[in-house]
Protein backbone atom coordinates (compact mmCIF):
# COMPACT_ATOMS: atom_id res chain seq x y z
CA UNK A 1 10.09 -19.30 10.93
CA UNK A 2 12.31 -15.94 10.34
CA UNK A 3 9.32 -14.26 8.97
CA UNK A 4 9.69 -9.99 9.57
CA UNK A 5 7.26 -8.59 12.31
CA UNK A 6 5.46 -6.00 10.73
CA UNK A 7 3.89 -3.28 13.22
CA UNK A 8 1.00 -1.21 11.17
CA UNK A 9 -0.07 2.41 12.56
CA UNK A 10 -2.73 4.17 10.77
CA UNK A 11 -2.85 8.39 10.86
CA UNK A 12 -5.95 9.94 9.91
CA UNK A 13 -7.16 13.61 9.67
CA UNK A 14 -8.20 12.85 13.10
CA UNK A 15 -4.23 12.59 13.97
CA UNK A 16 -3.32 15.60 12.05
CA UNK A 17 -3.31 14.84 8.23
CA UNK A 18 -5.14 17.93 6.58
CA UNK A 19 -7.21 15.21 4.42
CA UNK A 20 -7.75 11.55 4.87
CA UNK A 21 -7.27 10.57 1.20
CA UNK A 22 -3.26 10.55 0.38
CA UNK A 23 -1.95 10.47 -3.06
CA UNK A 24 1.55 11.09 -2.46
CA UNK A 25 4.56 10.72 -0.55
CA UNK A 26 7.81 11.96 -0.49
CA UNK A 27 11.17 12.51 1.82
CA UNK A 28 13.47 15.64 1.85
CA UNK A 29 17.19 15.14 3.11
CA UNK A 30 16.61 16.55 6.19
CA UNK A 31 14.26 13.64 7.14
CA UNK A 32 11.13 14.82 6.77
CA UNK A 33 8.29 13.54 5.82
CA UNK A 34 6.16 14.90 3.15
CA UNK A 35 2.29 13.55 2.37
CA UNK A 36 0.56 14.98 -0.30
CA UNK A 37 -3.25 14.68 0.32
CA UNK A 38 -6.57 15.99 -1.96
CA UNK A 39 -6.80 19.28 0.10
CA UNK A 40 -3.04 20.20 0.30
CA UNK A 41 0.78 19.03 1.71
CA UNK A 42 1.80 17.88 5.44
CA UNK A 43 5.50 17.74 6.91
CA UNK A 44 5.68 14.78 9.44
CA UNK A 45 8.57 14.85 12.16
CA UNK A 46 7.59 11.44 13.25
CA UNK A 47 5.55 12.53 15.98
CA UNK A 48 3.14 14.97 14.88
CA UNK A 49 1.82 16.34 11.25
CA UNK A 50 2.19 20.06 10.45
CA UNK A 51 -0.28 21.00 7.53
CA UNK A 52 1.22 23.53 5.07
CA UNK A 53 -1.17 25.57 3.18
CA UNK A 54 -1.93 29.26 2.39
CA UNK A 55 0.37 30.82 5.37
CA UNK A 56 3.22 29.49 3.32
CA UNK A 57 1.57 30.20 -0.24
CA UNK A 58 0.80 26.98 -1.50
CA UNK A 59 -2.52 26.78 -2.46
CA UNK A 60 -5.20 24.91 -1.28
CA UNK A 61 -6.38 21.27 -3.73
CA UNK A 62 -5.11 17.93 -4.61
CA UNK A 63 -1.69 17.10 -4.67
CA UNK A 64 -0.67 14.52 -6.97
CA UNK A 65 2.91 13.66 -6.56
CA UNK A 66 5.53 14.82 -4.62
CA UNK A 67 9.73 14.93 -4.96
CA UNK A 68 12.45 15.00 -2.34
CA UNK A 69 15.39 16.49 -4.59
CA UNK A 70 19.32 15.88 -4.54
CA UNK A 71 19.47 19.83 -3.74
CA UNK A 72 16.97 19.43 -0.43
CA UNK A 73 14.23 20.99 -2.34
CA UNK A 74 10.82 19.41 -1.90
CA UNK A 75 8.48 19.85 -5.30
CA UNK A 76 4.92 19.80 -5.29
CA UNK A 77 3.26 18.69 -8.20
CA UNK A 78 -0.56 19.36 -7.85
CA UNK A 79 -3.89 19.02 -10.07
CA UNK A 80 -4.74 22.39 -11.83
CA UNK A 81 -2.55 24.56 -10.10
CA UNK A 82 1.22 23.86 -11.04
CA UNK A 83 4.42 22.91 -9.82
CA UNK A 84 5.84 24.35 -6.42
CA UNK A 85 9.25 24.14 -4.80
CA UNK A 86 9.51 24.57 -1.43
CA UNK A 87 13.39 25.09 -0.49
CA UNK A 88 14.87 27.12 2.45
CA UNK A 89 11.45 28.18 3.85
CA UNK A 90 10.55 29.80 0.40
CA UNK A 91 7.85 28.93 -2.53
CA UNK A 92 8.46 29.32 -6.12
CA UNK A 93 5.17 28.43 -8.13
CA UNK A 94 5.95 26.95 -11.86
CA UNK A 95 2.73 27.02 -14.08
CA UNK A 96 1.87 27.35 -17.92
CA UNK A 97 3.37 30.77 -17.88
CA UNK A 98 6.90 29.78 -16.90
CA UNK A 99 6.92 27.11 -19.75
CA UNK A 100 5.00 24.26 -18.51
CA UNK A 101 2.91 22.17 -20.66
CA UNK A 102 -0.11 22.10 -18.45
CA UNK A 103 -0.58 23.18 -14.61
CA UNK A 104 -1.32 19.50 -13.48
CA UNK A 105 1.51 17.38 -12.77
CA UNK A 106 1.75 13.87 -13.03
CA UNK A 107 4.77 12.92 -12.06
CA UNK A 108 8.83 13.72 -11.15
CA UNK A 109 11.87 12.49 -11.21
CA UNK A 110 15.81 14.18 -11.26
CA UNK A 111 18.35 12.43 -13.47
CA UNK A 112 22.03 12.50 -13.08
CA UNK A 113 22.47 15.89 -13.97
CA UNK A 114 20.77 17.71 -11.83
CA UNK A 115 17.36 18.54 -14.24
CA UNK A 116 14.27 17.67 -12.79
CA UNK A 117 12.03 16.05 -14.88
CA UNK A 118 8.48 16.79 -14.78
CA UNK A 119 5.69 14.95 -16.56
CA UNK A 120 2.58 16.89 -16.79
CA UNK A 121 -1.33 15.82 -18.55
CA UNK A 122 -0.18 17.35 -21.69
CA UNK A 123 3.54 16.36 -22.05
CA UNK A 124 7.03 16.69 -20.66
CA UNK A 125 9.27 19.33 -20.19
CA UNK A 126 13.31 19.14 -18.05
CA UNK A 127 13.98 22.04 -15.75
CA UNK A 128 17.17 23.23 -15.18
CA UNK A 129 17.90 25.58 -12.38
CA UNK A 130 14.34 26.22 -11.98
CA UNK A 131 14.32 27.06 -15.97
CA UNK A 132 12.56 24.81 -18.76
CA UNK A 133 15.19 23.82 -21.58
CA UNK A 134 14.76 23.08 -24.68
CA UNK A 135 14.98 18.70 -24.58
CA UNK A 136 15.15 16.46 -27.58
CA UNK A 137 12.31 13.82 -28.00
CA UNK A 138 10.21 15.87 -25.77
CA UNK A 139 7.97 17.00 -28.47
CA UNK A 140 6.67 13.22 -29.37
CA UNK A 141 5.09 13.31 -26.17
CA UNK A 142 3.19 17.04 -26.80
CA UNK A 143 -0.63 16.43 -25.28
CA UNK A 144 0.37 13.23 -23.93
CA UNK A 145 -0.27 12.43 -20.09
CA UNK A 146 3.12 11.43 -18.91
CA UNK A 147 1.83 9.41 -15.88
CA UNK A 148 5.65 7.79 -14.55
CA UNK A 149 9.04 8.79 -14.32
CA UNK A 150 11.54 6.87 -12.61
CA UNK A 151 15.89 6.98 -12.74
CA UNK A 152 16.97 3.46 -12.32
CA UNK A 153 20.38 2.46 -10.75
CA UNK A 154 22.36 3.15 -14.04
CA UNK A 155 20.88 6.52 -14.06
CA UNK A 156 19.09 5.94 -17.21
CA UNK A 157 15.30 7.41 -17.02
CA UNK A 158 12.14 5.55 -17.81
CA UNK A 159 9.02 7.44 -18.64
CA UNK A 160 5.66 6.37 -18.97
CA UNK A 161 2.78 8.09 -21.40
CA UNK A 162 -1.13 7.43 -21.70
CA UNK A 163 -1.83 6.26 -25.26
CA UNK A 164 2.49 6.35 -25.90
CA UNK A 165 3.87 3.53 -24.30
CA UNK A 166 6.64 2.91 -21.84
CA UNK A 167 10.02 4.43 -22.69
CA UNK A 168 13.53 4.24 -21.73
CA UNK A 169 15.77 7.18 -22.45
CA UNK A 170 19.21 5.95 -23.98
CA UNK A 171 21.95 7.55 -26.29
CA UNK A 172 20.05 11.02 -26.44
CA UNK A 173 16.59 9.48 -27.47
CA UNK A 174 13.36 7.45 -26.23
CA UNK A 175 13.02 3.77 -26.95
CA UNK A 176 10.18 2.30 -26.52
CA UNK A 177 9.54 -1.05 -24.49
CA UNK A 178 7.72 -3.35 -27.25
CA UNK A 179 5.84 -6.32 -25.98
CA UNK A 180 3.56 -7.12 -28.65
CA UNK A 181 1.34 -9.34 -26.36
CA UNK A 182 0.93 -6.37 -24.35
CA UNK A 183 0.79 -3.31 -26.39
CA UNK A 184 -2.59 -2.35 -25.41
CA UNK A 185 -1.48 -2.37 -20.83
CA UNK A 186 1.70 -0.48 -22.15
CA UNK A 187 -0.60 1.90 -23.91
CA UNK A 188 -2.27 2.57 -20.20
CA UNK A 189 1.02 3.06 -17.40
CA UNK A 190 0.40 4.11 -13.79
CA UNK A 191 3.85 3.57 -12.34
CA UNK A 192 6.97 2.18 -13.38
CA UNK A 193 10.13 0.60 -11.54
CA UNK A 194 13.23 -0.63 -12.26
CA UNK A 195 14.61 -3.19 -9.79
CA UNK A 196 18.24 -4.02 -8.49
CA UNK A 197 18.21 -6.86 -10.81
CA UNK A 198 17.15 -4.75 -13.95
CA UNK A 199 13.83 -5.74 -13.87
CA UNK A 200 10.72 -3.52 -15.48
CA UNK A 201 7.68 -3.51 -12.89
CA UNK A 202 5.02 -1.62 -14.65
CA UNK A 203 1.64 -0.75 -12.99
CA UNK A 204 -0.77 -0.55 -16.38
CA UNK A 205 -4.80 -0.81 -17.25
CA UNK A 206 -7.06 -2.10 -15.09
């Protein structure tokens, strides 16, 4: 009937994962595999699963999202204890003190220039070479969760905020999606993707 033949393999801690509960997943130019887990990160060569953790400086807790950068850099976006990238064997930690809104991160995304977005539990800031800039529109989303970023095939950015709404960056400023059946799920985003077709898939509520 032409149906694809799907072939499932399940990896545990058992198998080499430093935690059995993964929250995010990521892959860095060079092929690897990243998995972001509640008790730290794990490269994957497609054989075996090699935990990183305090040898390398990262410390140990949830990881929330990860980010496989146009540069090679892989960023780490964890609960409670910052933003790390991990580039040429070597960690930089961002944090609070470097200009970040909060030290949990919720989500990441790079745009067409270069800046990597980074949406945090108490709003979003852009860095730029590994430097926060100043960002126009930012400050409506001050204290906000910003839960989703995503760069769709035009390279325009979407961003979704907890008790904001879903927003697509255009001409320099936000614009908000408005579905007045739906304000209240577009008040609650998860996740957010644009299809080939231009298409808005929103994970939202419950």
């Amino acid at each position: 009937n032409g149906e694809p033949v799907f072939t499932f393999r399940c990896w545990q801690s058992e198998q080499g994962l430093p935690q059995d509960r993964v929250r995010a997943l990521a892959q860095t130019s060079d092929g690897y595999i990243w998995v972001g887990t509640d008790d730290g990160v794990a490269r994957f060569d497609g054989a075996r699963f090699v935990p990183f953790g305090l040898p390398e400086g990262l410390p140990s807790g949830p990881v929330r999202t990860l980010f496989g950068d146009s540069h090679g850099s892989l960023w780490v976006g964890t609960v409670g204890n910052g933003l790390m990238r991990w580039t040429a064997g070597r960690l930089t930690l961002f944090t609070m003190a470097n200009g970040l809104p909060s030290d949990s991160i919720g989500a990441l995304a790079e745009d067409n220039q270069g800046r990597l977005w980074v949406g945090t539990d108490a709003g979003l800031v852009l860095l730029q070479d590994g430097k926060p800039i100043k960002f126009y529109g930012a400050e409506q989303f001050q204290g906000k969760a910003i839960t989703a970023l995503f760069k769709d095939r035009d390279g325009n950015m979407w961003l979704g905020a907890t008790d904001a709404g879903v927003f697509e960056f255009l001409d320099g400023k936000f614009v908000a999606l408005e579905e007045s059946a739906l304000k209240e799920l577009l008040q609650d985003p998860h996740c957010l993707l644009v299809n080939k077709s231009g298409q808005i898939w929103i994970g939202a509520g419950d």
